[in-house]
Structure formats: structure tokens, C-alpha cells
Protein backbone atom coordinates (compact mmCIF):
# COMPACT_ATOMS: atom_id res chain seq x y z
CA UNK A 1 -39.53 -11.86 -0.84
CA UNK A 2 -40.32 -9.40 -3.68
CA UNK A 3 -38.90 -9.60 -6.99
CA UNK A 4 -37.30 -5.99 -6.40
CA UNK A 5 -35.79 -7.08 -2.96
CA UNK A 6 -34.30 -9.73 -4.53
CA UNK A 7 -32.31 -7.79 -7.31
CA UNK A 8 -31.56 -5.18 -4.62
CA UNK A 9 -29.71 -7.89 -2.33
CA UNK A 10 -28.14 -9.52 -5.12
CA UNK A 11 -26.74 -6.21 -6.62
CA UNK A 12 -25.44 -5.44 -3.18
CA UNK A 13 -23.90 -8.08 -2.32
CA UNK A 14 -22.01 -7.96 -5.74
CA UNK A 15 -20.78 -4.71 -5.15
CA UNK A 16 -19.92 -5.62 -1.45
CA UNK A 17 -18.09 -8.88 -2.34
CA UNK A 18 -16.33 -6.91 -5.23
CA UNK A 19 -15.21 -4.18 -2.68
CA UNK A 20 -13.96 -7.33 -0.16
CA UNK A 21 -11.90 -8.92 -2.80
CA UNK A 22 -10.35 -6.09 -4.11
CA UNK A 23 -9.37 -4.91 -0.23
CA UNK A 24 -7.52 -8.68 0.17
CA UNK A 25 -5.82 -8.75 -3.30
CA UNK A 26 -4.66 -5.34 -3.19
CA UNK A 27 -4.59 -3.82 -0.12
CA UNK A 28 -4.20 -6.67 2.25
CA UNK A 29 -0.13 -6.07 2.77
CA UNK A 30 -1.11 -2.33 3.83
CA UNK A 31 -3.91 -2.72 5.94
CA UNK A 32 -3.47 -6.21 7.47
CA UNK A 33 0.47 -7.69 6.77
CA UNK A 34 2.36 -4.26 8.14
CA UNK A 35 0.05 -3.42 11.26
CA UNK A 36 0.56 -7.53 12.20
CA UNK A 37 3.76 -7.96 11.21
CA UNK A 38 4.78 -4.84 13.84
CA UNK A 39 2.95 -6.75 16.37
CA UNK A 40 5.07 -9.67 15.58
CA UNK A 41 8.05 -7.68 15.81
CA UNK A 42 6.90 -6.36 19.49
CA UNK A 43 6.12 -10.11 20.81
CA UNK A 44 9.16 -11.12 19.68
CA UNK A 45 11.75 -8.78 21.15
CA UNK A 46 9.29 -8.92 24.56
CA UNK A 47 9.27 -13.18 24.58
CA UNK A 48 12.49 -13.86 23.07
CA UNK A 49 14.27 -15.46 26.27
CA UNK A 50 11.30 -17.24 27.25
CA UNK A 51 10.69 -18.61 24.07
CA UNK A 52 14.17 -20.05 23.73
CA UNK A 53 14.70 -20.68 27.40
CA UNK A 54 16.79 -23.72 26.10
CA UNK A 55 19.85 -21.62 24.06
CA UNK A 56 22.39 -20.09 26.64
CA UNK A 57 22.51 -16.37 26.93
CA UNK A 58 25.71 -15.42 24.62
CA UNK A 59 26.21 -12.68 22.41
CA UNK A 60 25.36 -14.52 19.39
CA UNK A 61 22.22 -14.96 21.05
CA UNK A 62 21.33 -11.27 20.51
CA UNK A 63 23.15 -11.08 17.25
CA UNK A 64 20.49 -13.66 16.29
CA UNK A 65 17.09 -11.76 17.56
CA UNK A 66 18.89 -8.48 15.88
CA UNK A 67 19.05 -10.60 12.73
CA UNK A 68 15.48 -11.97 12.94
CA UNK A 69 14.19 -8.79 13.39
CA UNK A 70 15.77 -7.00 10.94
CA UNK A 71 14.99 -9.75 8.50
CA UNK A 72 11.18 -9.18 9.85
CA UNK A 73 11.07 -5.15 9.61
CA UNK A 74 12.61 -5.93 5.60
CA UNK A 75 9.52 -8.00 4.30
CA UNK A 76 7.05 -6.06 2.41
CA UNK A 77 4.76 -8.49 1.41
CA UNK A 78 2.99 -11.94 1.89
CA UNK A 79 4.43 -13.14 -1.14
CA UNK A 80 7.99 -12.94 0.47
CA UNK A 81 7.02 -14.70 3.71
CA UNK A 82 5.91 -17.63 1.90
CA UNK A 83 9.27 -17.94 -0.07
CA UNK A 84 11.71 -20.81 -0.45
CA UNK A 85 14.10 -18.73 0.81
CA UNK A 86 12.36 -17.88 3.74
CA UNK A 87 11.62 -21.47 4.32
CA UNK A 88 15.45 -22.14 4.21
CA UNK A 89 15.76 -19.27 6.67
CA UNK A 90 13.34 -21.00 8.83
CA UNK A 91 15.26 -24.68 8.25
CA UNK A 92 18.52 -23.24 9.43
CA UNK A 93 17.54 -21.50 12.17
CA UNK A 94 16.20 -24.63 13.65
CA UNK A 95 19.29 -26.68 13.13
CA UNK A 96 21.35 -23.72 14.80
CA UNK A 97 19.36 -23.15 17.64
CA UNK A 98 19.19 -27.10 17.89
CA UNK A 99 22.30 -27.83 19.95
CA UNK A 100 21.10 -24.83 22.71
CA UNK A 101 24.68 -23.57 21.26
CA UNK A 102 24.67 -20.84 18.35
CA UNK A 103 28.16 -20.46 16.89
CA UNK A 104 29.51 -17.81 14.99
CA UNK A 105 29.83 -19.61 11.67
CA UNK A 106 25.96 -20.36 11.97
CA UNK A 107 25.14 -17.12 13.06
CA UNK A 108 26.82 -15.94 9.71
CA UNK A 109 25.68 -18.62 7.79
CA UNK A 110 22.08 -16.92 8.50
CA UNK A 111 23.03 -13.78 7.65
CA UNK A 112 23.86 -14.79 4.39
CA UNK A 113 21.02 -16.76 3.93
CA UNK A 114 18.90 -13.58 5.37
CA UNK A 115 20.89 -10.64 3.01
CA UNK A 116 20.48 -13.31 0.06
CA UNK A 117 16.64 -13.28 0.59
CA UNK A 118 15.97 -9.79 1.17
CA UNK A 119 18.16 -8.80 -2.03
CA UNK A 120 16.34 -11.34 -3.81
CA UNK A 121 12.78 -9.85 -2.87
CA UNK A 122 14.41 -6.46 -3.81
CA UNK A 123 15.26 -7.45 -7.22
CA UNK A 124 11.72 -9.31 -7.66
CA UNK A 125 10.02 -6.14 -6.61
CA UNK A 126 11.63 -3.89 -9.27
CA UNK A 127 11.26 -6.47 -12.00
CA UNK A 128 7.33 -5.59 -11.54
């Protein structure tokens, strides 16, 4: 390979790699998180009885998938899926769907939790 090839490629490759990294540390929310998190949002409301085959139909069954999904459609960014809160979301919805049985108190129990996180995110997004 030629000296000039060489620099060519390498100067290339630079700019590509810069172009990449800016794309994922700046634009990956917009391009990537939104367009998969709707998909998300789609498989969920289409599989949500046969992924919790086990919890009896009620109507805090459907409050819950509302909840989910409106907790869903409110993240704007990686950053908030990878929370605490959202991993204490996550921890209580596991122990309420647990018993097959959601109850009202857990039900509103989440929705705390869920409000709490989303105001939280809020607040951390006009800080910056």
C-alpha cells in the first residue's frame, strides 16, 4: 500500500469514526431510543395478556398496562431508563404482579412510584 493510500484511509476513517460517535452521543435518543421505544410501546399493548397469562383479567389489570405505557410514552432519554427509580419501578412491579393478584393499593403504590420518576426526570432535564 502507498504512502498516500495510507494517509487517505486513515484520514477517513477519522472523519467517519468522528461522524459515528457524535451520531451515538448526541443523536442516539432521536434516531434510535424514540423510533424503538414506539415499537416497544406497540408489542406491548399487542402481547400484554399473553405475556402475563398468569395475573387474572381485572380492571386493575388494565389500569396497570395504561400505567406502563404511559410511564413508557414519558421517557425521553436513555439516561432515564437506566435510573434507580426506574429500577424501583421495575422491583415493584414484580412483587405486585407476583401473587397473579394486583390490588388497588399496589396499583397506586406504582403510580406514585411512576409520577415520582417522571417528575424527577422533568426537573433533571431543566436543571441542564
Amino acid at each position: 500500500m502507498k504512502k498516500g493510500c495510507f494517509v487517505k484511509f486513515i484520514v477517513i476513517f477519522t472523519i467517519l469514526l468522528g461522524a459515528a460517535i457524535y451520531v451515538v452521543e448526541k443523536k442516539f435518543d432521536e434516531f434510535i431510543f424514540k423510533p424503538g421505544k414506539e415499537i416497544i410501546i406497540e408489542e406491548l399493548l399487542n402481547e400484554w395478556d399473553e405475556s402475563l397469562p398468569y395475573i387474572s383479567n381485572s380492571p386493575e389489570k388494565d389500569s396497570l398496562k395504561a400505567l406502563i405505557v404511559y410511564y413508557l410514552k414519558n421517557i425521553e432519554s436513555v439516561k432515564e431508563l437506566t435510573s434507580e427509580g426506574t429500577e424501583k419501578i421495575s422491583n415493584y412491579f414484580e412483587k405486585a404482579v407476583a401473587d397473579s393478584i394486583i390490588s388497588r393499593i399496589e396499583l397506586n403504590k406504582l403510580s406514585e412510584l411512576i409520577t415520582q420518576e417522571i417528575n424527577d426526570a422533568k426537573r433533571t432535564q431543566n436543571r441542564n
